[in-house]
C-alpha atoms as a PDB file:
ATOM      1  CA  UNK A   1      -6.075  -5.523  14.565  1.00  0.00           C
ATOM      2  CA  UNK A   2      -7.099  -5.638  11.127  1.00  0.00           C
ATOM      3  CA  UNK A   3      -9.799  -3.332  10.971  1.00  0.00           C
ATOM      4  CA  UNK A   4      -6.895  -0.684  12.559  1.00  0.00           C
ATOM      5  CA  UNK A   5      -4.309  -1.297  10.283  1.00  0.00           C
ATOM      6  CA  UNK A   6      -5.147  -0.764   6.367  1.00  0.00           C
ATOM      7  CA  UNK A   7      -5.832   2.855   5.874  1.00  0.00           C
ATOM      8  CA  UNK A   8      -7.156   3.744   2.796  1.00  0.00           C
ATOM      9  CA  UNK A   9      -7.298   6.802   1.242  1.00  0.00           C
ATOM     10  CA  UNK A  10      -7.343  10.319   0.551  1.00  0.00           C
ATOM     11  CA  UNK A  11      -8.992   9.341  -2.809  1.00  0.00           C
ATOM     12  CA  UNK A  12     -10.036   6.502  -4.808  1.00  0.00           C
ATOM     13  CA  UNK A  13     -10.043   6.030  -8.959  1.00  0.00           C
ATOM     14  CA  UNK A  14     -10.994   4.785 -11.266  1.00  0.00           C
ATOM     15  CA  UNK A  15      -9.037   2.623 -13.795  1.00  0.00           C
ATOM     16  CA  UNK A  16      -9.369   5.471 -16.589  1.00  0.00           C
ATOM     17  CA  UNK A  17      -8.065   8.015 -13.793  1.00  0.00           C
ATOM     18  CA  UNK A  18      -4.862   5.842 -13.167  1.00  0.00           C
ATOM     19  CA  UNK A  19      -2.051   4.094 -15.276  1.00  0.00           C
ATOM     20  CA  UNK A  20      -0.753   1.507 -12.971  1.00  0.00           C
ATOM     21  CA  UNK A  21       2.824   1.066 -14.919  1.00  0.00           C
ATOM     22  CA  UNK A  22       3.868   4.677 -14.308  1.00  0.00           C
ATOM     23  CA  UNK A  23       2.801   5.196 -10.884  1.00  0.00           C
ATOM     24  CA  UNK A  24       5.516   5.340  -7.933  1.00  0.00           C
ATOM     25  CA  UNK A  25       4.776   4.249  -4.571  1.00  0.00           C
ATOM     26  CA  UNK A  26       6.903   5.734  -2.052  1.00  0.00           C
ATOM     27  CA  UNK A  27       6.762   4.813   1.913  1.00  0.00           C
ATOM     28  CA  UNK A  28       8.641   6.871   4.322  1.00  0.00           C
ATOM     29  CA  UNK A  29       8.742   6.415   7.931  1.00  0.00           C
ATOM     30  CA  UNK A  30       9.192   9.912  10.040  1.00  0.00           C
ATOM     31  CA  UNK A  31      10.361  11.459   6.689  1.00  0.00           C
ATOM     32  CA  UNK A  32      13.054   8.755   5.475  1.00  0.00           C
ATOM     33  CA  UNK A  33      12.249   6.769   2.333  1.00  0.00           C
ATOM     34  CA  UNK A  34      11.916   3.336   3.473  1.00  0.00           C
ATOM     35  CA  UNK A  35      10.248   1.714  -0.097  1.00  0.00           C
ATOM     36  CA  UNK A  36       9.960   2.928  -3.345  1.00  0.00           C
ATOM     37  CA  UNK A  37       9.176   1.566  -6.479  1.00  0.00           C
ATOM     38  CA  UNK A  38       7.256   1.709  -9.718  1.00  0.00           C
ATOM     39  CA  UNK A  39       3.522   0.291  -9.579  1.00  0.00           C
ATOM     40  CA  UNK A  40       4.904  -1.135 -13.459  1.00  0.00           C
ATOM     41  CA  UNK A  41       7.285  -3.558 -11.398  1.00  0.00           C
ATOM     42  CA  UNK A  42       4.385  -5.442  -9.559  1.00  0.00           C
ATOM     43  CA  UNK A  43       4.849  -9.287  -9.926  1.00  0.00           C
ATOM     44  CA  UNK A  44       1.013  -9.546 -10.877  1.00  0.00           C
ATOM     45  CA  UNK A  45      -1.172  -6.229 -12.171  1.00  0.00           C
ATOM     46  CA  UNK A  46      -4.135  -5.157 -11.391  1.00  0.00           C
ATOM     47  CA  UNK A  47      -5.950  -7.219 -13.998  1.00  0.00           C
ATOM     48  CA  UNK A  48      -4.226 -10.450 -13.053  1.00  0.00           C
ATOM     49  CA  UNK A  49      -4.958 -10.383  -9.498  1.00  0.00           C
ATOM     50  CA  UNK A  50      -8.955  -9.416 -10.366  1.00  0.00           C
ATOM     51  CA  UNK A  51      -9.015 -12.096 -12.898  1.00  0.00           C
ATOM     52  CA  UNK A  52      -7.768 -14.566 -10.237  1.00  0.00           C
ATOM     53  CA  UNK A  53      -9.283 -13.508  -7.141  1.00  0.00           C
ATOM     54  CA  UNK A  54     -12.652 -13.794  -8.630  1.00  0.00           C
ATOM     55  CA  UNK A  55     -11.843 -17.666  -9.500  1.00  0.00           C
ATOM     56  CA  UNK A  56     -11.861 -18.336  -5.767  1.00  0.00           C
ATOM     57  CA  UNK A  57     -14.479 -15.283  -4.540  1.00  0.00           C
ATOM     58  CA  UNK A  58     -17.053 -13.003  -5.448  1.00  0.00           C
ATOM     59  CA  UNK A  59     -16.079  -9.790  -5.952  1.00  0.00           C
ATOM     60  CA  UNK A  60     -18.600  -6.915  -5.424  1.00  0.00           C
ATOM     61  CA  UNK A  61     -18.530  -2.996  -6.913  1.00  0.00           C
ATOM     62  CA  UNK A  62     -16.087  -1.237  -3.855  1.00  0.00           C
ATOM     63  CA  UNK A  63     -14.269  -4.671  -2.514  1.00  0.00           C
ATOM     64  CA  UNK A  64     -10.412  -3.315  -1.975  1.00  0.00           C
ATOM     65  CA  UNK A  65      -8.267  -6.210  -3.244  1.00  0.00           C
ATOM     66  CA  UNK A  66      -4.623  -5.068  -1.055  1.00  0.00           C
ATOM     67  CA  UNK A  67      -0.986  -7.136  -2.428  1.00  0.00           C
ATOM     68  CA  UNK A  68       2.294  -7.226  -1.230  1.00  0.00           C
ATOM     69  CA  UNK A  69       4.994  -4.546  -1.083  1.00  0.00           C
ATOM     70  CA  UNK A  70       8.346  -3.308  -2.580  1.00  0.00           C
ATOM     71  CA  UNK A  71      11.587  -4.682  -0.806  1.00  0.00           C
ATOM     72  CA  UNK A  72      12.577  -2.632   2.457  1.00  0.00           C
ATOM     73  CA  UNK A  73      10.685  -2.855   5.613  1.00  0.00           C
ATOM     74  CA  UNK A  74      10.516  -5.529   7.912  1.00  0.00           C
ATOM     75  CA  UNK A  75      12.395  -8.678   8.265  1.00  0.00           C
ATOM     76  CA  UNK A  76      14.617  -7.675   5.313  1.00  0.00           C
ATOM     77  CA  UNK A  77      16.183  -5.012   6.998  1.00  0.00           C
ATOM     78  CA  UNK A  78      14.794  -5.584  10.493  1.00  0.00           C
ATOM     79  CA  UNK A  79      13.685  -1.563  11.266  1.00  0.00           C
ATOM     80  CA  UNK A  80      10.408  -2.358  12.455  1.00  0.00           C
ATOM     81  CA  UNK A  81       8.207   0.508  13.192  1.00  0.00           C
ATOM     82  CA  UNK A  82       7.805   1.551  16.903  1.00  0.00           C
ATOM     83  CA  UNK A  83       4.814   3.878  18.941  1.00  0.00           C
ATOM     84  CA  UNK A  84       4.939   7.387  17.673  1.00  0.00           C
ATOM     85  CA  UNK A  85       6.841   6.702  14.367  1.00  0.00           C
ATOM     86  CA  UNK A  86       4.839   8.432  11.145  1.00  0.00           C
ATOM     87  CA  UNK A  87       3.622   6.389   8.713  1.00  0.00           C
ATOM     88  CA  UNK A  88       3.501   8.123   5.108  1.00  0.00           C
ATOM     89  CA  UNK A  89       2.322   5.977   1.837  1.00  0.00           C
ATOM     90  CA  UNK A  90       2.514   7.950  -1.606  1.00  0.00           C
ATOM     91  CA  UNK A  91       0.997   6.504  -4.992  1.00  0.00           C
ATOM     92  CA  UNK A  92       2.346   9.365  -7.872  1.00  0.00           C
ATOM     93  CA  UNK A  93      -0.873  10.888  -9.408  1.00  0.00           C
ATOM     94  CA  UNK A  94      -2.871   9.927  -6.480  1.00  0.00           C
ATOM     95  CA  UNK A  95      -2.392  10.930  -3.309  1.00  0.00           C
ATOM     96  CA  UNK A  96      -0.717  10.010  -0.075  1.00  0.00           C
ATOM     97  CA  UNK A  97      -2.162   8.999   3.133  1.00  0.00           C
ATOM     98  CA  UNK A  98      -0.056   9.308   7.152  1.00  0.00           C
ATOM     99  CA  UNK A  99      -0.471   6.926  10.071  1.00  0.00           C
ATOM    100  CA  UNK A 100       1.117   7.722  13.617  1.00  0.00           C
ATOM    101  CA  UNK A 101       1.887   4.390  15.328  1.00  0.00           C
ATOM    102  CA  UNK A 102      -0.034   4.714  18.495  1.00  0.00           C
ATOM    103  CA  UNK A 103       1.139   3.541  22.153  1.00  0.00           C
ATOM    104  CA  UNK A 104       1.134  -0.430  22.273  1.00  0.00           C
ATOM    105  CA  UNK A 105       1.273  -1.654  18.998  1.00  0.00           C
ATOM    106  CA  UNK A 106       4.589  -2.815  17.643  1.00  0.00           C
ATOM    107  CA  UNK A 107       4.763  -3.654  13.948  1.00  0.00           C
END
């Protein structure tokens, strides 16, 4: 499940390419915003979750470290996503990546 479920992409950069506190991240699901928030609202930045996670791991050159996410998908507003719905993700300055929910798996 896993290994079909955290798409990554179209790009990747660097921390001199990116300033994490004025970044949006928008989600929309078949064109309606569902989430969207400012990567500067994060309850721990990117620094603070490196600086912990390598107190309990190693971290190696490429590891993805992925978090939580902004307030409106799931149990809060119970709209869960269903087979054929589009999956969009948008990070401001970076890129955005879409999923289509395939046949079977409910999310």
């Amino acid at each position: 499940m896993w290994e079909a479920s955290s798409a990554v992409g179209p790009v990747v950069v660097t921390a001199d390419e990116f300033d994490p506190a004025a970044a949006t991240l928008t989600t929309r699901v078949n064109g309606e915003v569902r989430q969207q928030d400012s990567t500067g609202d994060l309850v721990f930045g990117p620094a603070e979750l490196v600086a912990y996670l390598s107190t309990i791991i190693t971290l190696e050159p490429g590891d993805l470290i992925l978090s939580g996410t902004p307030a409106g998908v799931g149990m809060a507003d119970e709209r869960w996503l269903a087979p054929g719905d589009e999956v969009s993700v948008e990070i401001s300055g970076i890129g955005a990546i879409s999923n289509r929910i395939g046949a079977g798996e409910f999310i």
